[in-house]
C-alpha atoms as a PDB file:
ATOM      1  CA  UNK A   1       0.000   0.000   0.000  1.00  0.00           C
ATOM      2  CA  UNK A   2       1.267   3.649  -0.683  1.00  0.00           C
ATOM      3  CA  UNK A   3       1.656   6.408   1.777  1.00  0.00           C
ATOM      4  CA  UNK A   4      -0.543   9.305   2.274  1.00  0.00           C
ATOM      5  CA  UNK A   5       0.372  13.135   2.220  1.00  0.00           C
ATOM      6  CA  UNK A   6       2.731  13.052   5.400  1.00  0.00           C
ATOM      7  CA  UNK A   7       4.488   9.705   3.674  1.00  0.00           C
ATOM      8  CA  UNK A   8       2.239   7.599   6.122  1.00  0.00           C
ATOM      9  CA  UNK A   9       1.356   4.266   4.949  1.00  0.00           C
ATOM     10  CA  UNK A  10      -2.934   4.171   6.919  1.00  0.00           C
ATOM     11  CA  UNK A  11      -3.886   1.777   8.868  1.00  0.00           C
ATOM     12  CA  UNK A  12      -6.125  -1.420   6.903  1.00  0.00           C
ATOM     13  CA  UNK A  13      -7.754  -0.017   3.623  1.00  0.00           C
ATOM     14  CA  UNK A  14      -9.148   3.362   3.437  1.00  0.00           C
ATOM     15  CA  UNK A  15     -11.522   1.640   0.723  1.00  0.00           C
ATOM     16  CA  UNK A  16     -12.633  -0.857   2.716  1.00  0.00           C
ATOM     17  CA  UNK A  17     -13.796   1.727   5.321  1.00  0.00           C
ATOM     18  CA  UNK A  18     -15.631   3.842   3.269  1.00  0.00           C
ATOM     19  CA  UNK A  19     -17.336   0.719   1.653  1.00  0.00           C
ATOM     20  CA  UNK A  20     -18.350  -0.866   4.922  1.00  0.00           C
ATOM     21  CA  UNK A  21     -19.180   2.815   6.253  1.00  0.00           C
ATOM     22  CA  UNK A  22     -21.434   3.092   3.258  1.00  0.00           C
ATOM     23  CA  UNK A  23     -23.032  -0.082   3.405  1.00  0.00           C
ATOM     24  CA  UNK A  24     -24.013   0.263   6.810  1.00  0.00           C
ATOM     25  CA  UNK A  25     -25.457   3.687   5.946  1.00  0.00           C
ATOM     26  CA  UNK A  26     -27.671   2.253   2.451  1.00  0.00           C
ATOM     27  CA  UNK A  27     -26.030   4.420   0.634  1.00  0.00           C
ATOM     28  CA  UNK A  28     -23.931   4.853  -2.959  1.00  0.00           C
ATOM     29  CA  UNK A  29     -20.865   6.381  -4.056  1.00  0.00           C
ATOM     30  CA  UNK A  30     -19.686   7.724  -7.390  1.00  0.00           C
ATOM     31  CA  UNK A  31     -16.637   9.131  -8.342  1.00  0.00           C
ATOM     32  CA  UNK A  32     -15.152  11.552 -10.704  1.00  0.00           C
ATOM     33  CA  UNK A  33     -11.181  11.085 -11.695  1.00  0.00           C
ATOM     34  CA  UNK A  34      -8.342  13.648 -13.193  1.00  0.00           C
ATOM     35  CA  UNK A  35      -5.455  13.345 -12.079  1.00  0.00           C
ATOM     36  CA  UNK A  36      -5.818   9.902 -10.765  1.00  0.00           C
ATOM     37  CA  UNK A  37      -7.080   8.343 -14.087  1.00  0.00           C
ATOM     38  CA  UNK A  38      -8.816   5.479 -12.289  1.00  0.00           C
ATOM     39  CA  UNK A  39      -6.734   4.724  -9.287  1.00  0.00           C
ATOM     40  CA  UNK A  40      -9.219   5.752  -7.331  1.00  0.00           C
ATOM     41  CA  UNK A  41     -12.521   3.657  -8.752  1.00  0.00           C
ATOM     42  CA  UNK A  42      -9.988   0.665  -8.614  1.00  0.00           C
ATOM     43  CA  UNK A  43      -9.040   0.918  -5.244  1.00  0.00           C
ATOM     44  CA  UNK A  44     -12.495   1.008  -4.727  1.00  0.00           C
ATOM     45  CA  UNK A  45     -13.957  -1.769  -6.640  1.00  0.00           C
ATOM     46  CA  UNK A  46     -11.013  -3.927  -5.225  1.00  0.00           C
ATOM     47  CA  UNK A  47     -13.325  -4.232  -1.937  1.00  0.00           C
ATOM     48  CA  UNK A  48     -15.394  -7.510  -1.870  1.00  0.00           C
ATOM     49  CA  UNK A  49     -19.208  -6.552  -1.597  1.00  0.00           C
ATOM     50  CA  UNK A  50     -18.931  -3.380  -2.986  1.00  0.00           C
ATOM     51  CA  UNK A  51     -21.469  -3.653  -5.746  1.00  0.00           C
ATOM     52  CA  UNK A  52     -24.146  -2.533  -3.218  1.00  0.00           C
ATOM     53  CA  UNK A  53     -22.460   0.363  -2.180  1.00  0.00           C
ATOM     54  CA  UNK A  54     -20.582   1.890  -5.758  1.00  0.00           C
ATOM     55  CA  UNK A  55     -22.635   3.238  -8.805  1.00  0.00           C
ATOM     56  CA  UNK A  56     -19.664   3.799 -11.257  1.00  0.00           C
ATOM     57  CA  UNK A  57     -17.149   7.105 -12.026  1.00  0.00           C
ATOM     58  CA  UNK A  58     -16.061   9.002 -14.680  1.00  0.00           C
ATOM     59  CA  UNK A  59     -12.276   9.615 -15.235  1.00  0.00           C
ATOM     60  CA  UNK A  60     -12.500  12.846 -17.090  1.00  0.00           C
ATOM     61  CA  UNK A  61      -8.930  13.862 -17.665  1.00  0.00           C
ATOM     62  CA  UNK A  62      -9.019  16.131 -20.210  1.00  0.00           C
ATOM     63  CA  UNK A  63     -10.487  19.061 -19.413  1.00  0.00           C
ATOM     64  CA  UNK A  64     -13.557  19.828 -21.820  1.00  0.00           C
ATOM     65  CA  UNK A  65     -14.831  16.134 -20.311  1.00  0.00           C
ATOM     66  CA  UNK A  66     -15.214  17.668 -17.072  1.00  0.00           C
ATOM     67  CA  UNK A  67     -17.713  20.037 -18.762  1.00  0.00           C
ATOM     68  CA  UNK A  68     -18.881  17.839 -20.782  1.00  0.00           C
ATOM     69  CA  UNK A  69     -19.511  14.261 -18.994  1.00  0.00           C
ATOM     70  CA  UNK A  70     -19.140  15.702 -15.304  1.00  0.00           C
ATOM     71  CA  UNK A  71     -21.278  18.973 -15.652  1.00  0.00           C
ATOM     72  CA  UNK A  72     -18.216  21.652 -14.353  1.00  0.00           C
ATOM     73  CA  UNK A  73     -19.171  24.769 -15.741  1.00  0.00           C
ATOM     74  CA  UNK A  74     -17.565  25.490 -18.528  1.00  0.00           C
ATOM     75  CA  UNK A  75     -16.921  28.987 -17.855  1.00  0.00           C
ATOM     76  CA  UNK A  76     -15.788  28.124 -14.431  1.00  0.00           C
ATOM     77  CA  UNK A  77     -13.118  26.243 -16.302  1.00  0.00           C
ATOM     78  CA  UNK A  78     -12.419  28.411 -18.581  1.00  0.00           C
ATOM     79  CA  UNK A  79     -11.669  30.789 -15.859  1.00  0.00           C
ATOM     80  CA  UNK A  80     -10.055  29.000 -13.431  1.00  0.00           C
ATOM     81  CA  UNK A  81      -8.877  25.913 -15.257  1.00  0.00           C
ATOM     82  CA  UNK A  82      -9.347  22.735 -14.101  1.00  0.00           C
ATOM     83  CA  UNK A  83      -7.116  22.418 -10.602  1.00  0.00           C
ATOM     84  CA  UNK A  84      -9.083  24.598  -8.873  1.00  0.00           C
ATOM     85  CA  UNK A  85     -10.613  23.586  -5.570  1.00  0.00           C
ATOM     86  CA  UNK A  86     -13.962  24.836  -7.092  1.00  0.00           C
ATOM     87  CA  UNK A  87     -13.387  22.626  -9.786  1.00  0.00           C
ATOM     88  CA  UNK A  88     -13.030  20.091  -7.805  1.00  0.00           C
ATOM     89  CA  UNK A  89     -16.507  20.523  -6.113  1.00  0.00           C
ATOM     90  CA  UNK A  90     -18.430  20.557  -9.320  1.00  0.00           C
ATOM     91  CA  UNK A  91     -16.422  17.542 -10.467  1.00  0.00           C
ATOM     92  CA  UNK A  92     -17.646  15.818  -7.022  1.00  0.00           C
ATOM     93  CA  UNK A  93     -21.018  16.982  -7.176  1.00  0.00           C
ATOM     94  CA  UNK A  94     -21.770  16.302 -10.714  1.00  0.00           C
ATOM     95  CA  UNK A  95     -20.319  12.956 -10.330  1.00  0.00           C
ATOM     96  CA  UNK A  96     -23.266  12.384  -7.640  1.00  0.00           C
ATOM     97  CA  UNK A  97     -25.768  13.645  -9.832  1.00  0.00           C
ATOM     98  CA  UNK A  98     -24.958  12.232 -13.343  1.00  0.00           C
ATOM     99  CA  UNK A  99     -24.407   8.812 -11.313  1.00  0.00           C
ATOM    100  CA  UNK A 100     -27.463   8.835  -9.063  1.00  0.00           C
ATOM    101  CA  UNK A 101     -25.595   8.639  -6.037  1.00  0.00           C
ATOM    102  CA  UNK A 102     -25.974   9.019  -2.424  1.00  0.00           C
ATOM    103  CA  UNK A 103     -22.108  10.711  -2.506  1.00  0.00           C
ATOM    104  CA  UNK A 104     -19.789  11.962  -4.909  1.00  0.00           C
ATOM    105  CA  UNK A 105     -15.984  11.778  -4.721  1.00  0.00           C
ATOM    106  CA  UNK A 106     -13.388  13.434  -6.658  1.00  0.00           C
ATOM    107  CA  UNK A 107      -9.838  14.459  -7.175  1.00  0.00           C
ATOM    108  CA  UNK A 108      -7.972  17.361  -9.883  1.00  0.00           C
ATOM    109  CA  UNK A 109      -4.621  18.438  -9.769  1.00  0.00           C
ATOM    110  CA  UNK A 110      -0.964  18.071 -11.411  1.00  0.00           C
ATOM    111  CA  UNK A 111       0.692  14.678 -10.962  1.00  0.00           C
ATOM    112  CA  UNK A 112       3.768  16.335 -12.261  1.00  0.00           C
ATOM    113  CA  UNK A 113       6.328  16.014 -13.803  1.00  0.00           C
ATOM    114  CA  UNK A 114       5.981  18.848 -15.078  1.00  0.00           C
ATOM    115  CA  UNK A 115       3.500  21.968 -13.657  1.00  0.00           C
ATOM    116  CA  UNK A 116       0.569  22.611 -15.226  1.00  0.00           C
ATOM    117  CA  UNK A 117      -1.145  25.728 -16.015  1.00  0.00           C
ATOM    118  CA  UNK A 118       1.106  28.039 -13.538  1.00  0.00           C
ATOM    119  CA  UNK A 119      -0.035  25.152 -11.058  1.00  0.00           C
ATOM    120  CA  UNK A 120       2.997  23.343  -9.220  1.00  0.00           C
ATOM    121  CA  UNK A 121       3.640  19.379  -9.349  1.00  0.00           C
ATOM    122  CA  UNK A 122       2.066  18.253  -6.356  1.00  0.00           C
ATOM    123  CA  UNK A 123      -0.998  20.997  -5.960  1.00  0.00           C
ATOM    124  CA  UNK A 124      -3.849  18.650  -5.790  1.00  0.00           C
ATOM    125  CA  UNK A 125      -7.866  18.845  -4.587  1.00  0.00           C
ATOM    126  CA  UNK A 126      -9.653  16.523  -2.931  1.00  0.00           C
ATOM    127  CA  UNK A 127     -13.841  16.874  -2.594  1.00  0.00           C
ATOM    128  CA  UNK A 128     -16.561  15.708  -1.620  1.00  0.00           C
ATOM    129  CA  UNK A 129     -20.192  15.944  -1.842  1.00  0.00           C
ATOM    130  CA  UNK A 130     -22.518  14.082  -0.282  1.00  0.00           C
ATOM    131  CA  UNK A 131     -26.216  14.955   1.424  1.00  0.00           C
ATOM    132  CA  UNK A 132     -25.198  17.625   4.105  1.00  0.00           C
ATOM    133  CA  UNK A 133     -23.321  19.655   1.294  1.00  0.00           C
ATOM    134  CA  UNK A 134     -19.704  19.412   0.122  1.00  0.00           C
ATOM    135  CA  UNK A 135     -16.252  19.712   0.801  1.00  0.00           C
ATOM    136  CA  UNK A 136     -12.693  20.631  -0.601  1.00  0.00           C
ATOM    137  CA  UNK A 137      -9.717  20.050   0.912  1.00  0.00           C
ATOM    138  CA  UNK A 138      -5.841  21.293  -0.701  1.00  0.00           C
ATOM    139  CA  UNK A 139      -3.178  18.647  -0.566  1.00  0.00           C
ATOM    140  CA  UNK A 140       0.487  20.204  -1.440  1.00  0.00           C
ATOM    141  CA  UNK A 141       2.322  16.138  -2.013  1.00  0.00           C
ATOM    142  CA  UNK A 142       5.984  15.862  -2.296  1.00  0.00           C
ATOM    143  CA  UNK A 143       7.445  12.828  -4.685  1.00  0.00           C
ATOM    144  CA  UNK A 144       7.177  11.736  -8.384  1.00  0.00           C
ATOM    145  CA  UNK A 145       4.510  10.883 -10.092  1.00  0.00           C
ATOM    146  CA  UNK A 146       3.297   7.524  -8.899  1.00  0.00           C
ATOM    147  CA  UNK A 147       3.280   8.964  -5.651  1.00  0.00           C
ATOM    148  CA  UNK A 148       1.347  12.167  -5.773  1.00  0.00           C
ATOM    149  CA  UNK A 149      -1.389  10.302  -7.546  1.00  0.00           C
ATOM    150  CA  UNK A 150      -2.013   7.457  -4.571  1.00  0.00           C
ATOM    151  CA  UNK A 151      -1.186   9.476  -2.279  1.00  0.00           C
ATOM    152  CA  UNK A 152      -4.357  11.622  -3.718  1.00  0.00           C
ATOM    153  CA  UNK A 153      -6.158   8.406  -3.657  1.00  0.00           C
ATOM    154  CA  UNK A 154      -5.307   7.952  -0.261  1.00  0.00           C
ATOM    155  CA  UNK A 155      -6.443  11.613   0.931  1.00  0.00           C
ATOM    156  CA  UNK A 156      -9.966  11.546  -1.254  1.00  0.00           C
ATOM    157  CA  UNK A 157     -11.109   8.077   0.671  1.00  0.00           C
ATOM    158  CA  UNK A 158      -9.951  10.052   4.179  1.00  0.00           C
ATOM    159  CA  UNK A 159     -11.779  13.022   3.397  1.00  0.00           C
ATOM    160  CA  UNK A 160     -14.990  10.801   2.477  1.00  0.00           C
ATOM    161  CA  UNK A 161     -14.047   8.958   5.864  1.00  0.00           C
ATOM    162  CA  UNK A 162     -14.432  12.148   7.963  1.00  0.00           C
ATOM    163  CA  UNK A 163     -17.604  13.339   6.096  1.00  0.00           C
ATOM    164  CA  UNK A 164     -19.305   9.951   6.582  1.00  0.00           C
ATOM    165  CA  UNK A 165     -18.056   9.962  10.454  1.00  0.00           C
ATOM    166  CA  UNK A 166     -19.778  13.447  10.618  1.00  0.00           C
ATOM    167  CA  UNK A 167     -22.752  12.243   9.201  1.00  0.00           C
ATOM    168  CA  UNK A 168     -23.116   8.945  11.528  1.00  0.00           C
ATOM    169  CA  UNK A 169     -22.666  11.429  14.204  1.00  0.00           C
ATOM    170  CA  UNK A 170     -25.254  13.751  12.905  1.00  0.00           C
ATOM    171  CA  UNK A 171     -27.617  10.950  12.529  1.00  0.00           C
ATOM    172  CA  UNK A 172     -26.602   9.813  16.425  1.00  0.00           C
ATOM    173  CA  UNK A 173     -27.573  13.201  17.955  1.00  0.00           C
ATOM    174  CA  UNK A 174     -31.196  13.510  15.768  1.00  0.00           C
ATOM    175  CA  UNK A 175     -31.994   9.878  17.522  1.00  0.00           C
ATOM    176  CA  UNK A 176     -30.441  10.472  20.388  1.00  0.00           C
ATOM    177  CA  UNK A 177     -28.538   7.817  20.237  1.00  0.00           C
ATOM    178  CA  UNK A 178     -24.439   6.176  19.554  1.00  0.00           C
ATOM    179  CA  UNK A 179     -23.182   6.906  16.472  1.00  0.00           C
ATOM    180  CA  UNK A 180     -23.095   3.870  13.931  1.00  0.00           C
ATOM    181  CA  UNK A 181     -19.501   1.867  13.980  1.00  0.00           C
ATOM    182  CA  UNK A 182     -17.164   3.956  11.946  1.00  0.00           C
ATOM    183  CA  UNK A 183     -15.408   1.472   9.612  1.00  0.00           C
ATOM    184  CA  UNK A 184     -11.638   0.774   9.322  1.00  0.00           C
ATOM    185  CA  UNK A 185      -9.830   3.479  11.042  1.00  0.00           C
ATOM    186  CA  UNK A 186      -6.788   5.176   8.789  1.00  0.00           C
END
């Protein structure tokens, strides 16, 4: 397994948390791929049992697909480009939508080796959106190539980890109640 932003290798499989998570929850996951070309639905569908819990993704790496297949505004991209942390909410959120999912998961950035755009090797975004809204998080990852791409991987399954851990809490305090188990910790 490859390490994560701070060169950590996590803890069991950061897939195999969300997927459990999710199937506990009932609920679906789509994602939408740059930078990570399909790293990221593969280290997804590598989880036994996840057929219940993942509708499909997109890997739209050039950047008139993420108009075009993922719904990103196009002038938002035109203005902004496409590693934008913006960007990288639309890319999240119209994965959810054009999949029919319960959450959408996504990653943009510059895997190097050379920068992209003005945008350094290494600048990557993370989002998610899911039913309580969505969220963007900036990774800045050191290494080649190979690296900044699973360790983008890595970050986009934590960041879904904490949002679904948010929502199980959520859901605890409306019953009144424990929070549902939260998966494989990473």
């Amino acid at each position: 397994m490859e390490s994560d932003a701070n060169g950590q290798r996590p803890v069991g499989s950061p897939a195999a948390g969300v997927v459990h998570s999710l199937s506990q929850r009932h609920e679906t996951l789509a994602t939408v791929e740059s930078l990570t070309g399909g790293l990221l639905s593969a280290s997804i569908v590598e989880i036994a049992g996840v057929s219940g819990v993942y509708r499909g993704g997109l890997v739209v790496y050039a950047t008139e697909l993420k108009s075009e297949l993922a719904g990103v505004p196009a002038g938002l991209l035109a203005e902004r480009g496409p590693v934008d942390p913006d960007v990288a909410v639309a890319l999240a959120e119209g994965g959810r939508r054009r999949c029919g999912a319960d959450w959408g998961l996504a990653t943009t950035g510059v895997a190097g080796p050379e920068p992209q755009d003005g945008k350094p090797v290494g600048l990557v975004y993370v989002a998610v959106a899911g039913p309580g809204g969505s969220t963007v998080r900036e990774l800045d990852l050191d290494g080649g190539r190979d690296h900044v791409r699973s360790a983008a991987v890595i970050e986009a399954l934590r960041l879904l980890a904490e949002r679904i851990h948010e929502a199980d809490a959520a859901d605890a305090d409306a019953d009144g109640g424990s929070p549902a188990p939260a998966g494989v910790e990473f």
